[in-house]
N, C-alpha and C. Protein backbone atom coordinates (compact mmCIF):
# COMPACT_ATOMS: atom_id res chain seq x y z
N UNK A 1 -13.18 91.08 -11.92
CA UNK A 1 -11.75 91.05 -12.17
C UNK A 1 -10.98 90.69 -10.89
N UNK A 2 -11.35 91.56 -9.49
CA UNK A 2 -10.73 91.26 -8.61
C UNK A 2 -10.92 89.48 -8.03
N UNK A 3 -11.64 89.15 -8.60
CA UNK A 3 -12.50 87.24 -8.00
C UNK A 3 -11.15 86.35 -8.83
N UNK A 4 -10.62 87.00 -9.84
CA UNK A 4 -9.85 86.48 -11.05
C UNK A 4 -8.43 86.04 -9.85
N UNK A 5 -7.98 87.10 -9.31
CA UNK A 5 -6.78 87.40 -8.72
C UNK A 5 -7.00 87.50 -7.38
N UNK A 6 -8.16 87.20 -6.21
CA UNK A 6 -8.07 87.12 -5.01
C UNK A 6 -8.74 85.71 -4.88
N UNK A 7 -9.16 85.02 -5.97
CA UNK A 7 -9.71 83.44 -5.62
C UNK A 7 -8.49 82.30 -5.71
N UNK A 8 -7.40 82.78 -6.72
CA UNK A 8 -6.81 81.62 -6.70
C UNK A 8 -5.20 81.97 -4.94
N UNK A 9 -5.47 83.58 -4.71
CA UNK A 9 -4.22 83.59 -3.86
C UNK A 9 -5.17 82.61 -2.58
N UNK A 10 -6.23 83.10 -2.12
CA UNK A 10 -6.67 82.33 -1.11
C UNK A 10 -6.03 81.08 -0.38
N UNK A 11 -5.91 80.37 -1.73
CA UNK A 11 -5.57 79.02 -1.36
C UNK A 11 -4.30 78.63 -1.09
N UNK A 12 -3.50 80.32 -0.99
CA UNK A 12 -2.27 79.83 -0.78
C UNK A 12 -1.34 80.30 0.56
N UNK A 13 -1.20 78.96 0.93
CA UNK A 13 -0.87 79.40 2.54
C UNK A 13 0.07 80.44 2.65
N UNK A 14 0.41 81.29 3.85
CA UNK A 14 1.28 82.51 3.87
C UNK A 14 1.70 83.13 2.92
N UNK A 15 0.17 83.53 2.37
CA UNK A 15 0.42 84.46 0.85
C UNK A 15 0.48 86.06 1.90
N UNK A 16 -0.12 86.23 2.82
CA UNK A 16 -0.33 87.53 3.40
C UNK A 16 0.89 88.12 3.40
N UNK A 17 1.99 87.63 3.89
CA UNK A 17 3.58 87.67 4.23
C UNK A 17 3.99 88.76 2.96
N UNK A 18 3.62 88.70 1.72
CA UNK A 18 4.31 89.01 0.47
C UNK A 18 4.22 90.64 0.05
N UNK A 19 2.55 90.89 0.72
CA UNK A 19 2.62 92.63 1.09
C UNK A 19 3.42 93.10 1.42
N UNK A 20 3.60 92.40 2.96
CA UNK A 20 4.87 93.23 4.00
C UNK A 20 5.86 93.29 3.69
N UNK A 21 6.06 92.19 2.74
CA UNK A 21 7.73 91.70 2.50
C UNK A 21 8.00 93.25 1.16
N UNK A 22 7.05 93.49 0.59
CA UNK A 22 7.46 94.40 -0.49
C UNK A 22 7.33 95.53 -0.16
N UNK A 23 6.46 95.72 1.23
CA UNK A 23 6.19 97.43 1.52
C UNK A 23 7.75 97.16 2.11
N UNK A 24 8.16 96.31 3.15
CA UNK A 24 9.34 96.82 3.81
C UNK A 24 10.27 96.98 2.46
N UNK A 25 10.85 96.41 1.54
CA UNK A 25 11.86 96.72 0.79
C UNK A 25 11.58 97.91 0.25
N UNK A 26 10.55 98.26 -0.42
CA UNK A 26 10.11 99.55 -0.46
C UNK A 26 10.86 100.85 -0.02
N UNK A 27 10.04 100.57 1.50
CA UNK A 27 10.27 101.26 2.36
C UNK A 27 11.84 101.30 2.61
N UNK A 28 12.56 100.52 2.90
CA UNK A 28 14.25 100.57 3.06
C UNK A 28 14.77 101.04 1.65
N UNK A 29 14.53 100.38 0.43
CA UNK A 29 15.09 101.24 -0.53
C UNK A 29 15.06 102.87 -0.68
N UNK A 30 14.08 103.45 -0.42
CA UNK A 30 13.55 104.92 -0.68
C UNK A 30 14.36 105.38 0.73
N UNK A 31 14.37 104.85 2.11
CA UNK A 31 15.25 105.04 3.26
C UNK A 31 16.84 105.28 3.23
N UNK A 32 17.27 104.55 2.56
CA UNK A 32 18.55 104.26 1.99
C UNK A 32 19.12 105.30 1.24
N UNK A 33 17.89 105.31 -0.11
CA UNK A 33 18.63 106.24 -1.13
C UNK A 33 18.39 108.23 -0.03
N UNK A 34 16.95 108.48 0.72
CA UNK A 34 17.56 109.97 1.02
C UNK A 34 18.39 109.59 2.16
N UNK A 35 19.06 109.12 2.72
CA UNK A 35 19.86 108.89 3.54
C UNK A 35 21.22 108.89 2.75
N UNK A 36 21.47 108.71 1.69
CA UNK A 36 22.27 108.57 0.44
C UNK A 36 22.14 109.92 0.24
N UNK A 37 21.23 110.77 -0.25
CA UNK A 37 21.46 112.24 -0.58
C UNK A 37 21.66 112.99 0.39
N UNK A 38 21.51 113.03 1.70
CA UNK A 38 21.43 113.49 2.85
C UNK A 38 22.93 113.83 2.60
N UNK A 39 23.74 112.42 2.74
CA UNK A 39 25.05 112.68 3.06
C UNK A 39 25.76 112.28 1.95
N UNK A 40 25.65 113.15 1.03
CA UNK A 40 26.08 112.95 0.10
C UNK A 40 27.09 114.45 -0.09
N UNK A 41 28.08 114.25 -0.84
CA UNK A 41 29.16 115.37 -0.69
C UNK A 41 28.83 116.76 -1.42
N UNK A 42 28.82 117.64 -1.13
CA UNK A 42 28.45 118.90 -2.02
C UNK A 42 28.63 119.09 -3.52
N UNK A 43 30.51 118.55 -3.43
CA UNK A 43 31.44 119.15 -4.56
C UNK A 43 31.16 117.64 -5.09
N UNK A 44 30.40 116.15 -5.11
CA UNK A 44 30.23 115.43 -5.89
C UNK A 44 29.22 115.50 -6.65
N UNK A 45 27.59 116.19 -5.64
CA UNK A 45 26.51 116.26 -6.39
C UNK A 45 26.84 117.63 -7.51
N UNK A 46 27.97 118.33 -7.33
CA UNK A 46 28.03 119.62 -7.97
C UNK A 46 28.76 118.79 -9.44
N UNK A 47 29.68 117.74 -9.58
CA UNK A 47 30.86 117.75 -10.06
C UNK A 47 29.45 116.32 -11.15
N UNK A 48 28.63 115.77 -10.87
CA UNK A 48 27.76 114.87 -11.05
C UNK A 48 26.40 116.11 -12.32
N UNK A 49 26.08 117.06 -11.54
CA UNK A 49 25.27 117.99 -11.83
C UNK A 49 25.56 118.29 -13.55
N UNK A 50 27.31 118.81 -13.40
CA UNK A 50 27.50 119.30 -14.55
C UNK A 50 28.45 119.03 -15.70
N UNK A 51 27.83 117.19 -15.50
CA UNK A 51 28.46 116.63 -16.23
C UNK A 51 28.15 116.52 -18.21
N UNK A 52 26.76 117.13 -18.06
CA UNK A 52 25.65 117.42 -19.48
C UNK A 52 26.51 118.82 -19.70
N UNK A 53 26.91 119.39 -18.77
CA UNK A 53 27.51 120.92 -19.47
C UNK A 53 28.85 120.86 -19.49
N UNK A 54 29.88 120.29 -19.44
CA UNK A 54 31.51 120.05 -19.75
C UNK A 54 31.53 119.27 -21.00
N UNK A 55 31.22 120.27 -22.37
CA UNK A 55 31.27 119.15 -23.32
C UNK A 55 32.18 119.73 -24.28
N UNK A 56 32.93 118.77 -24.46
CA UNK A 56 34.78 118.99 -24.57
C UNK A 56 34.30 119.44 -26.79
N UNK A 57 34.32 120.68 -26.90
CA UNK A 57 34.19 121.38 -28.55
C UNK A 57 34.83 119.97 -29.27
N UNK A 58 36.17 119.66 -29.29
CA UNK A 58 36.24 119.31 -30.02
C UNK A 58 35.50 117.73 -30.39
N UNK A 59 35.19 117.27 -29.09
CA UNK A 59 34.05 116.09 -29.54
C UNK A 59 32.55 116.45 -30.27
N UNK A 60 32.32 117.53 -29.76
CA UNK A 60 31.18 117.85 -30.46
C UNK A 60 30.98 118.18 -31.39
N UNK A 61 32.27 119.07 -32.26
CA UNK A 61 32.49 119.17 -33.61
C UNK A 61 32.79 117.82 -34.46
N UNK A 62 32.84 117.18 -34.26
CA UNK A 62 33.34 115.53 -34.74
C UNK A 62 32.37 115.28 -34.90
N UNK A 63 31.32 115.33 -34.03
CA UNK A 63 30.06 114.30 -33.56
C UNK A 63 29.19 114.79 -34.20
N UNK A 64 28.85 116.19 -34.79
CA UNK A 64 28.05 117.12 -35.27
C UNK A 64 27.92 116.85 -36.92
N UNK A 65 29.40 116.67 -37.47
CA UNK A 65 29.41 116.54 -38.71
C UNK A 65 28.82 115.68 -39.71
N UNK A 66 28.44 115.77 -40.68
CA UNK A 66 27.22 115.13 -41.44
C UNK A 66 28.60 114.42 -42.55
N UNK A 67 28.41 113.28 -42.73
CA UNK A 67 29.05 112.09 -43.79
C UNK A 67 28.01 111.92 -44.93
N UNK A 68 28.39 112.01 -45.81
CA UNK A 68 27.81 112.21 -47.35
C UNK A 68 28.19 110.93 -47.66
């Protein structure tokens, strides 16, 4: 299987480049985002948190009801 997928890259000049190129984005994306939670505001991750639990009755009574 691996002869399938390392015979035809061979032949292709500065295929090596394409590892690095994806570990670094990788690597900077995942850098980025806890650097992003790091400094991220208290009262936003709080106000973000409990947005599944502020659920306004009367939408949910609407939304709940069964149509015959």
């Amino acid at each position: 299987m691996l002869k399938f997928v390392k015979g035809p890259l061979e032949s292709i000049d500065g295929v090596e480049i394409y590892p690095i190129i994806s570990l670094l984005i990788f690597f900077l994306f995942f850098t980025a985002l806890f650097w992003w939670v790091i400094t991220a505001k208290k009262e936003y991750i709080n106000d973000v948190s409990n947005i599944p639990l502020d659920f306004d009755t009367d939408q949910g009574s609407h939304n709940n009801q069964k149509t015959d």
